[in-house]
Every structure is written in structure tokens, then in C-alpha cells.
PDB file of N, CA and C in Angstrom:
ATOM      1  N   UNK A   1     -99.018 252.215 151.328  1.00  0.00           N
ATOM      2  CA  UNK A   1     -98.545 251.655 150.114  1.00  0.00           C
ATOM      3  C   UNK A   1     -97.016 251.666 150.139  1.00  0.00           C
ATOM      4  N   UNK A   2     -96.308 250.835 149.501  1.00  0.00           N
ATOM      5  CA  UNK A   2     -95.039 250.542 149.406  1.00  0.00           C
ATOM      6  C   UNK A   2     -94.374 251.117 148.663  1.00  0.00           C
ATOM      7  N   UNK A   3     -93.395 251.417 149.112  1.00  0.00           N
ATOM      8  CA  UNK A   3     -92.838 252.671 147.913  1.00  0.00           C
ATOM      9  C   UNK A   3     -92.121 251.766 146.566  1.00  0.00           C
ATOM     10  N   UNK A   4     -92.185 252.231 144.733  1.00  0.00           N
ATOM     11  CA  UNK A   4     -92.176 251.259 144.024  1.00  0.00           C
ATOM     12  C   UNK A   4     -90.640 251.709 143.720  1.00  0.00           C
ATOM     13  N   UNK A   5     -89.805 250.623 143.201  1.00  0.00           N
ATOM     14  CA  UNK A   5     -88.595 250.614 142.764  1.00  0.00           C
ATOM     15  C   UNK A   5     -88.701 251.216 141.361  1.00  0.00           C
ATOM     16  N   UNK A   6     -87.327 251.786 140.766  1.00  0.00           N
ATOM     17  CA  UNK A   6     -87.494 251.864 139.516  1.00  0.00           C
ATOM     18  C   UNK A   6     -86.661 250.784 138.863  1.00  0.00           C
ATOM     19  N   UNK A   7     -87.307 250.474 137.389  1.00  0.00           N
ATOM     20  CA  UNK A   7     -86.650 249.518 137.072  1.00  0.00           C
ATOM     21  C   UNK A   7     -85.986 249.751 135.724  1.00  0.00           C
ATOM     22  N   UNK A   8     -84.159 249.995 136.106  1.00  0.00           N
ATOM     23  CA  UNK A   8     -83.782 250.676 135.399  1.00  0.00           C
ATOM     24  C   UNK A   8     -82.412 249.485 135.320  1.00  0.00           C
ATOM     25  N   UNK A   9     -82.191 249.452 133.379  1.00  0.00           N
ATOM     26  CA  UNK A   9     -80.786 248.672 133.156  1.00  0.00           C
ATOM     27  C   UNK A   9     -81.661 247.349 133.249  1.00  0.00           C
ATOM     28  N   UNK A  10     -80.484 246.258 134.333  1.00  0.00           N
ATOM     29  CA  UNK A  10     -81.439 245.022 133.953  1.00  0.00           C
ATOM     30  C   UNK A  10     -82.519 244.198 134.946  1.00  0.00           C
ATOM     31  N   UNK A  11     -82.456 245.579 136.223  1.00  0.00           N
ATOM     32  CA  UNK A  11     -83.443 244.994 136.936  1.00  0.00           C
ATOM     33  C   UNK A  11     -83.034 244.702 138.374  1.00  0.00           C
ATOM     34  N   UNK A  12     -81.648 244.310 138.733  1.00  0.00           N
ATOM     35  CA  UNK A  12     -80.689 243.878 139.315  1.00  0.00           C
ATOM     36  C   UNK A  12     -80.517 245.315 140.935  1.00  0.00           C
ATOM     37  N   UNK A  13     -80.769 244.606 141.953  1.00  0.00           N
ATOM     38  CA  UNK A  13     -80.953 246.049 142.993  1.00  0.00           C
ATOM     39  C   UNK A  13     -79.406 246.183 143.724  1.00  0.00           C
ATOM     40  N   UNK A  14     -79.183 247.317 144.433  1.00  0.00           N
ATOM     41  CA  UNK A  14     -77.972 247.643 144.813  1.00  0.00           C
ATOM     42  C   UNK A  14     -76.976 248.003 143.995  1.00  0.00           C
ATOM     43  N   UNK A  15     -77.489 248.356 142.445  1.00  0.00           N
ATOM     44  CA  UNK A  15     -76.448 249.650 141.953  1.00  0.00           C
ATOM     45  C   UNK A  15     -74.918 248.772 140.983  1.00  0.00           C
ATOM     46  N   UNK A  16     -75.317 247.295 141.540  1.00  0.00           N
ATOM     47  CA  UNK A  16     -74.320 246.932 140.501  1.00  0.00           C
ATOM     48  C   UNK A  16     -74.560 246.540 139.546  1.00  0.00           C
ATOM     49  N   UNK A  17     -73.099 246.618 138.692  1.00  0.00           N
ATOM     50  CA  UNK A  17     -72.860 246.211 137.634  1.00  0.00           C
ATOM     51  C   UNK A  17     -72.677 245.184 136.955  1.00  0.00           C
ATOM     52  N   UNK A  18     -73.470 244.248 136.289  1.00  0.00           N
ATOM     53  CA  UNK A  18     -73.370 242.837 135.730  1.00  0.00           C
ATOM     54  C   UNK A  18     -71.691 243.151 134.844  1.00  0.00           C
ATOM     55  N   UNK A  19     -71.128 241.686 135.561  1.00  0.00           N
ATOM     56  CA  UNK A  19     -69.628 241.566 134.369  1.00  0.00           C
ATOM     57  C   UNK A  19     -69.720 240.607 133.426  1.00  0.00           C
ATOM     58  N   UNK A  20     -69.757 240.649 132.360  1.00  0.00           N
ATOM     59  CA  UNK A  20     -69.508 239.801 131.213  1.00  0.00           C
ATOM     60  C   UNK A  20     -68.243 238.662 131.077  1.00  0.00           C
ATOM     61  N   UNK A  21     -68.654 237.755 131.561  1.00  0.00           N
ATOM     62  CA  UNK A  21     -67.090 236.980 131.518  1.00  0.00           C
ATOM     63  C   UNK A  21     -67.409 235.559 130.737  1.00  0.00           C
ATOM     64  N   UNK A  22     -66.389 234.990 129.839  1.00  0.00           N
ATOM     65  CA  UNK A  22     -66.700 233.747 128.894  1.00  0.00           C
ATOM     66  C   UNK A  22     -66.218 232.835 129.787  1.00  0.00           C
ATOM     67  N   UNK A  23     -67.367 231.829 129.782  1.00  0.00           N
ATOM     68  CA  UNK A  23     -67.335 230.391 130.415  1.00  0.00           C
ATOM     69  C   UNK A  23     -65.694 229.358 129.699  1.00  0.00           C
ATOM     70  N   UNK A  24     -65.782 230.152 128.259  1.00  0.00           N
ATOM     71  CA  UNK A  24     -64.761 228.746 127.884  1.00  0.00           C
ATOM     72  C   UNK A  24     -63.295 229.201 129.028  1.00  0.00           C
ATOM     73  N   UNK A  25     -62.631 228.116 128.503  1.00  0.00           N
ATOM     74  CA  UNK A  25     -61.613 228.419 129.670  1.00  0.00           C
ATOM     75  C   UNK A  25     -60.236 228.766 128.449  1.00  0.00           C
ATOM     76  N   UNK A  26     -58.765 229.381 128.417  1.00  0.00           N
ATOM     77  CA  UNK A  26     -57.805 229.399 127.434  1.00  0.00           C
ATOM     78  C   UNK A  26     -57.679 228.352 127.072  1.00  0.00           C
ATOM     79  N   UNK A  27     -57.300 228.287 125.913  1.00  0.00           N
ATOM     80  CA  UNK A  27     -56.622 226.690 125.530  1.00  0.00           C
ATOM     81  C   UNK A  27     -55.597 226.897 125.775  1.00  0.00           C
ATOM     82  N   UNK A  28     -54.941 225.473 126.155  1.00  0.00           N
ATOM     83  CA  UNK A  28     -53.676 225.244 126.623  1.00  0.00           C
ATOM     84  C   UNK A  28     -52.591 225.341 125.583  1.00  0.00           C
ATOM     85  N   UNK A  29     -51.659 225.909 126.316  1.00  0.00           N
ATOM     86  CA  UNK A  29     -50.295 226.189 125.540  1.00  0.00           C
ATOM     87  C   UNK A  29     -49.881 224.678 124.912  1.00  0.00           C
ATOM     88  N   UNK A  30     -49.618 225.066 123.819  1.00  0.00           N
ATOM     89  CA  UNK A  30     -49.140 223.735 122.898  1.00  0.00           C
ATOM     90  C   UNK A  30     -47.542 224.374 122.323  1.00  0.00           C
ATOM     91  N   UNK A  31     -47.029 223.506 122.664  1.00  0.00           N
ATOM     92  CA  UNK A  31     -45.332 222.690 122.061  1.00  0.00           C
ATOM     93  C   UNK A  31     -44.650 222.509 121.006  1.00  0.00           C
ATOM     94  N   UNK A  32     -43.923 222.945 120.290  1.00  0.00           N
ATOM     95  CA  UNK A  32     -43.786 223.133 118.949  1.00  0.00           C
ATOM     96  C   UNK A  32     -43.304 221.590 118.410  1.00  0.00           C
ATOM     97  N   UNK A  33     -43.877 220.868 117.989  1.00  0.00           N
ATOM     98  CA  UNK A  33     -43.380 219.625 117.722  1.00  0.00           C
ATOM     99  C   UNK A  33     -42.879 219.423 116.296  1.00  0.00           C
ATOM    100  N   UNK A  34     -41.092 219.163 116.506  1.00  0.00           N
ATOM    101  CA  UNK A  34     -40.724 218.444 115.131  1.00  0.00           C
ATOM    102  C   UNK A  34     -40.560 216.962 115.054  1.00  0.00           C
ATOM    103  N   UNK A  35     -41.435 216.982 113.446  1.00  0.00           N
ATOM    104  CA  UNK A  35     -40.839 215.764 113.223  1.00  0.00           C
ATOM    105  C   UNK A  35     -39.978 215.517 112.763  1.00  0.00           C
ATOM    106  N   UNK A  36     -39.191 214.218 113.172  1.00  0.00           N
ATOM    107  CA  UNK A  36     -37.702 213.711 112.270  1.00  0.00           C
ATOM    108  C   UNK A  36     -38.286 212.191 112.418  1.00  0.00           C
ATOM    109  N   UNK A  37     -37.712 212.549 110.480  1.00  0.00           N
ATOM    110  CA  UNK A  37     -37.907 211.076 110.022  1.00  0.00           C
ATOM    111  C   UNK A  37     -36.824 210.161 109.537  1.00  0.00           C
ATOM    112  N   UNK A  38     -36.361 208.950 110.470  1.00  0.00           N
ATOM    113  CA  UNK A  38     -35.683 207.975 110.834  1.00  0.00           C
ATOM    114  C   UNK A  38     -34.937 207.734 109.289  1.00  0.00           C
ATOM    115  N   UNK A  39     -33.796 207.590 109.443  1.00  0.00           N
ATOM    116  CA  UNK A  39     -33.289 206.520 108.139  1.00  0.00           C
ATOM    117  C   UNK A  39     -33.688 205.197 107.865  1.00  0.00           C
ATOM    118  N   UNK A  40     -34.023 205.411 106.917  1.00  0.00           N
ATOM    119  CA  UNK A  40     -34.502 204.180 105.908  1.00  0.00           C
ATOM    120  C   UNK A  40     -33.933 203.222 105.429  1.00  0.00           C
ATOM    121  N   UNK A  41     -33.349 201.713 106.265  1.00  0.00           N
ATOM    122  CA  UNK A  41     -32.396 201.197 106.173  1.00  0.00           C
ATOM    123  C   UNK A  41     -33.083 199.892 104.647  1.00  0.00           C
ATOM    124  N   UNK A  42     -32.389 199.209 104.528  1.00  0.00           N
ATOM    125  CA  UNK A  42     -33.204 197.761 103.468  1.00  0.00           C
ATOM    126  C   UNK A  42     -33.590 197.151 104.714  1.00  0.00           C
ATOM    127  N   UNK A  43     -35.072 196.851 104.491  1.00  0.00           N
ATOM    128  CA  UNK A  43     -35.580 196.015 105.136  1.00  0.00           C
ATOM    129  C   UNK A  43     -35.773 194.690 104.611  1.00  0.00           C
ATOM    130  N   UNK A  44     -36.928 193.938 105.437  1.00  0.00           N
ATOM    131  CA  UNK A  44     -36.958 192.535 104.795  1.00  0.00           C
ATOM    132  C   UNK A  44     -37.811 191.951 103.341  1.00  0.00           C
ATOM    133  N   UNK A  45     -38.400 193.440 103.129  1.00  0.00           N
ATOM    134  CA  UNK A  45     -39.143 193.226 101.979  1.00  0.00           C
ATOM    135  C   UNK A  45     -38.026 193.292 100.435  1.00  0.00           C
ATOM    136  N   UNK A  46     -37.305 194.402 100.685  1.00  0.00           N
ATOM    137  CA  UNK A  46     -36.097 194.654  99.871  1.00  0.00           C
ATOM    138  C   UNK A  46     -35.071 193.599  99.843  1.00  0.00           C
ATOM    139  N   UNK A  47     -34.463 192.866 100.698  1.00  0.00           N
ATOM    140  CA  UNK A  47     -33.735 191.858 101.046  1.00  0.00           C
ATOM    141  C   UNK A  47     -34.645 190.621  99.961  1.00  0.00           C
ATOM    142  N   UNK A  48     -35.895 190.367 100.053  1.00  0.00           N
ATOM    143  CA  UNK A  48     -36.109 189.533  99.268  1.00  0.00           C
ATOM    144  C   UNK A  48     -36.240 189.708  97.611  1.00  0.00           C
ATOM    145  N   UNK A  49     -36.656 190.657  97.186  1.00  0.00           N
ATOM    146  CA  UNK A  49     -36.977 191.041  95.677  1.00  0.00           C
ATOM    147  C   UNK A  49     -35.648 191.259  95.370  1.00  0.00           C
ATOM    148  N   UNK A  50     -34.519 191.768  96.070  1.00  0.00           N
ATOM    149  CA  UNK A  50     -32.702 191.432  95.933  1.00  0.00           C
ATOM    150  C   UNK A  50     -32.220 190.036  95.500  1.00  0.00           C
ATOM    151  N   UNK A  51     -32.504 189.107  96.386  1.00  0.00           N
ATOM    152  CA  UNK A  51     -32.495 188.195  96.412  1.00  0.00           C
ATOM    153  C   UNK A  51     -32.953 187.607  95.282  1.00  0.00           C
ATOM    154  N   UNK A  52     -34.246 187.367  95.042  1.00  0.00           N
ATOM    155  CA  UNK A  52     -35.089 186.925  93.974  1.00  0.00           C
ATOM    156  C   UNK A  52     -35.011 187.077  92.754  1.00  0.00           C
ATOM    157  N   UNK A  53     -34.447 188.226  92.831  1.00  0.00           N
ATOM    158  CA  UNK A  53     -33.647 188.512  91.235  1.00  0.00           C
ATOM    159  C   UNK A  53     -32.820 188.273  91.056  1.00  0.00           C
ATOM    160  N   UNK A  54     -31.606 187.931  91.772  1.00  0.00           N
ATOM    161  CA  UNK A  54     -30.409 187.697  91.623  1.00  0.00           C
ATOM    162  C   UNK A  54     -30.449 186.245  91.353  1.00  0.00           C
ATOM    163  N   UNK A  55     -31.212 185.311  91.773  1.00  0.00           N
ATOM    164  CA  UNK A  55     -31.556 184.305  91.647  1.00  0.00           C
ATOM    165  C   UNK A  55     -32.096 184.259  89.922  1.00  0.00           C
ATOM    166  N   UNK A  56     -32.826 185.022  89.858  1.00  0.00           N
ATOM    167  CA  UNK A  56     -33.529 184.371  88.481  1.00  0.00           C
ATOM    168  C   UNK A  56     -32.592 184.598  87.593  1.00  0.00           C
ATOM    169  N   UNK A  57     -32.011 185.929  87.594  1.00  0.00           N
ATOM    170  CA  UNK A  57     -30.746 186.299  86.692  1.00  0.00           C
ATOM    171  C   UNK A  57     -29.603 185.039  86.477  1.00  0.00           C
ATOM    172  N   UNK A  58     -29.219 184.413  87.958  1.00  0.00           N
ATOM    173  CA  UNK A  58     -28.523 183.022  88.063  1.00  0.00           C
ATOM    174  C   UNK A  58     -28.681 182.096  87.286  1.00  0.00           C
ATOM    175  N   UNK A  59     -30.126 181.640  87.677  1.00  0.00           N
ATOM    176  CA  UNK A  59     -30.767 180.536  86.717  1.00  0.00           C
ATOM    177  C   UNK A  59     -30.998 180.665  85.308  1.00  0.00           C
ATOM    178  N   UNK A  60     -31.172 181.773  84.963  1.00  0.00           N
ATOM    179  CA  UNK A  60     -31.431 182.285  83.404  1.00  0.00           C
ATOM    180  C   UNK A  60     -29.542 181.592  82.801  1.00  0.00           C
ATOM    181  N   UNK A  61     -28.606 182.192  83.316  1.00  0.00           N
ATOM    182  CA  UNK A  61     -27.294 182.179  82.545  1.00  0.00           C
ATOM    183  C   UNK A  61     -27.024 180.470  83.133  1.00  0.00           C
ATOM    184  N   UNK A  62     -27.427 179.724  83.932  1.00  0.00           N
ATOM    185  CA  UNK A  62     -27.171 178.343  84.100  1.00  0.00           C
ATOM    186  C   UNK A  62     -27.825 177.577  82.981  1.00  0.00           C
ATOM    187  N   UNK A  63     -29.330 178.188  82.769  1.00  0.00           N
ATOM    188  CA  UNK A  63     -29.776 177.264  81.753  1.00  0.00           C
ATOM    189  C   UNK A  63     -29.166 177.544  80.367  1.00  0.00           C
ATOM    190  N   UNK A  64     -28.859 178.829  80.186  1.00  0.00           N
ATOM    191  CA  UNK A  64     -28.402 179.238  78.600  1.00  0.00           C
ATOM    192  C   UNK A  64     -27.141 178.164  78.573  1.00  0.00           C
ATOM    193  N   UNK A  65     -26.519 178.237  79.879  1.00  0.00           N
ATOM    194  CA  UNK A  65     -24.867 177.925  79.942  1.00  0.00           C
ATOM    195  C   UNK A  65     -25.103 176.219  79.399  1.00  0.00           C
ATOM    196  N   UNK A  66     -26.133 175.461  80.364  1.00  0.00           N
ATOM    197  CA  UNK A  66     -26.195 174.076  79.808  1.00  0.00           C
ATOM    198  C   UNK A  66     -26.736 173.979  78.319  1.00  0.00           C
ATOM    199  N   UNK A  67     -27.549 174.835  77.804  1.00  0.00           N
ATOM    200  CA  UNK A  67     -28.172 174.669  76.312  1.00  0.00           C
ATOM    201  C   UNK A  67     -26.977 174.883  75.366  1.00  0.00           C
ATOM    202  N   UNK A  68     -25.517 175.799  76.065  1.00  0.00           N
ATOM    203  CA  UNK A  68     -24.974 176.224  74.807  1.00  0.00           C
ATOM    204  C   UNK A  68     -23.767 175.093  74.983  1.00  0.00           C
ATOM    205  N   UNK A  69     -23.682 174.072  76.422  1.00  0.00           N
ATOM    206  CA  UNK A  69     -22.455 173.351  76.090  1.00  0.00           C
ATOM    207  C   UNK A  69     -22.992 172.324  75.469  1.00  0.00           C
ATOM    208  N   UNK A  70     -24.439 171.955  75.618  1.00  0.00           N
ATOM    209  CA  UNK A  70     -24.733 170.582  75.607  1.00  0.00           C
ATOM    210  C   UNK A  70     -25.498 170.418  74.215  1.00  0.00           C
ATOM    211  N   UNK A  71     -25.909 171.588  73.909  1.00  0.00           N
ATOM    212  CA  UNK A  71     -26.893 171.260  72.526  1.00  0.00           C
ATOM    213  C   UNK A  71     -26.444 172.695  71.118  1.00  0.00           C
ATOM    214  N   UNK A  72     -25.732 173.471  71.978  1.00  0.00           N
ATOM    215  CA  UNK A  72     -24.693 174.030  70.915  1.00  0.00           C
ATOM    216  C   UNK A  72     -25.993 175.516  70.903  1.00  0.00           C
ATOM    217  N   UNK A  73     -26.953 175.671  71.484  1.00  0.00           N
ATOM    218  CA  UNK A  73     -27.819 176.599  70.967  1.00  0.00           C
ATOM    219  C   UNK A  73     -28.056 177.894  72.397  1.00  0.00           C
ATOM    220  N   UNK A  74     -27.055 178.356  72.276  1.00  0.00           N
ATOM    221  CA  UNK A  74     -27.198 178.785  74.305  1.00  0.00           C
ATOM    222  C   UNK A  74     -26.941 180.310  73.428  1.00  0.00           C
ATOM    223  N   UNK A  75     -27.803 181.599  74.213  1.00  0.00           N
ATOM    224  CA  UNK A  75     -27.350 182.807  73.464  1.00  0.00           C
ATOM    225  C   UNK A  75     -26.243 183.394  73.919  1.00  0.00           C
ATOM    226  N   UNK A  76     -25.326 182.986  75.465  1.00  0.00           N
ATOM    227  CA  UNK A  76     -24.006 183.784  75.559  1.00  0.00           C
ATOM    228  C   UNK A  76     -23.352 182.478  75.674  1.00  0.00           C
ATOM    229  N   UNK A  77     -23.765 181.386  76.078  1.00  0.00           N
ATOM    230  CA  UNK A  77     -22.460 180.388  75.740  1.00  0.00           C
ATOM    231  C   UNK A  77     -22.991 179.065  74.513  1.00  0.00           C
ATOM    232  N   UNK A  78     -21.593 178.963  73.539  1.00  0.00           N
ATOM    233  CA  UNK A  78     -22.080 178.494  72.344  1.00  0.00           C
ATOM    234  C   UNK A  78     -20.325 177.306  72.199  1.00  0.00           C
TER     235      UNK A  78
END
């Protein structure tokens, strides 16, 4: 008959020791990132609503200007 092993711990023959080691790997070193945020110049959206008003403001005192030379009823020119 064969002589029987004992089966002691996890079973594992020749006395060693199982090592516990985690599969994930470190995460990688990350970079301290700043943000900087650019000056904010007038763009082309601003350039127009500038525009557009300055315009209507124009036309508003052209028409008062012709109502107040021509028909006497203009509210800054009379």
C-alpha cells in the first residue's frame, strides 16, 4: 500500500506557500492639468447686435428728424 499524504492548508505538495498577488495592474500616474481660459475678445455675434442697434437708434432720430422739419410734430426736432 502507498503511503497516504496529509492534507494539510490548501492541498498544494512541497511545503510552499501560496502568494496572494492582485491581477489589477497601478493606475497610471496622472498630470496635474490647469486650465486657462482664453480672453474673450467681441466676436461676430457681438459685432452684429452693436451694429444693429446703432442702426435702429440712427433710423429712429432720422425719422423723428424728418417728422419734426417737415410736419412740425418730431419729439427732439420741432
Amino acid at each position: 500500500m502507498a503511503p497516504s499524504r496529509s492534507k494539510s492548508g490548501s492541498g498544494r505538495s512541497g511545503g510552499r506557500t501560496p502568494r496572494a498577488t492582485s491581477r489589477k495592474k497601478e493606475a497610471p500616474a496622472t498630470a496635474a492639468i490647469e486650465v486657462v481660459e482664453e480672453g474673450k475678445g467681441l466676436g461676430i455675434d457681438d459685432g452684429i447686435a452693436i451694429v444693429t442697434a446703432l442702426l435702429l437708434v440712427v433710423s429712429i432720430l432720422l425719422v423723428d428728424y424728418d417728422w419734426g422739419t417737415h410736419y412740425g410734430g418730431g419729439m427732439f426736432f420741432k
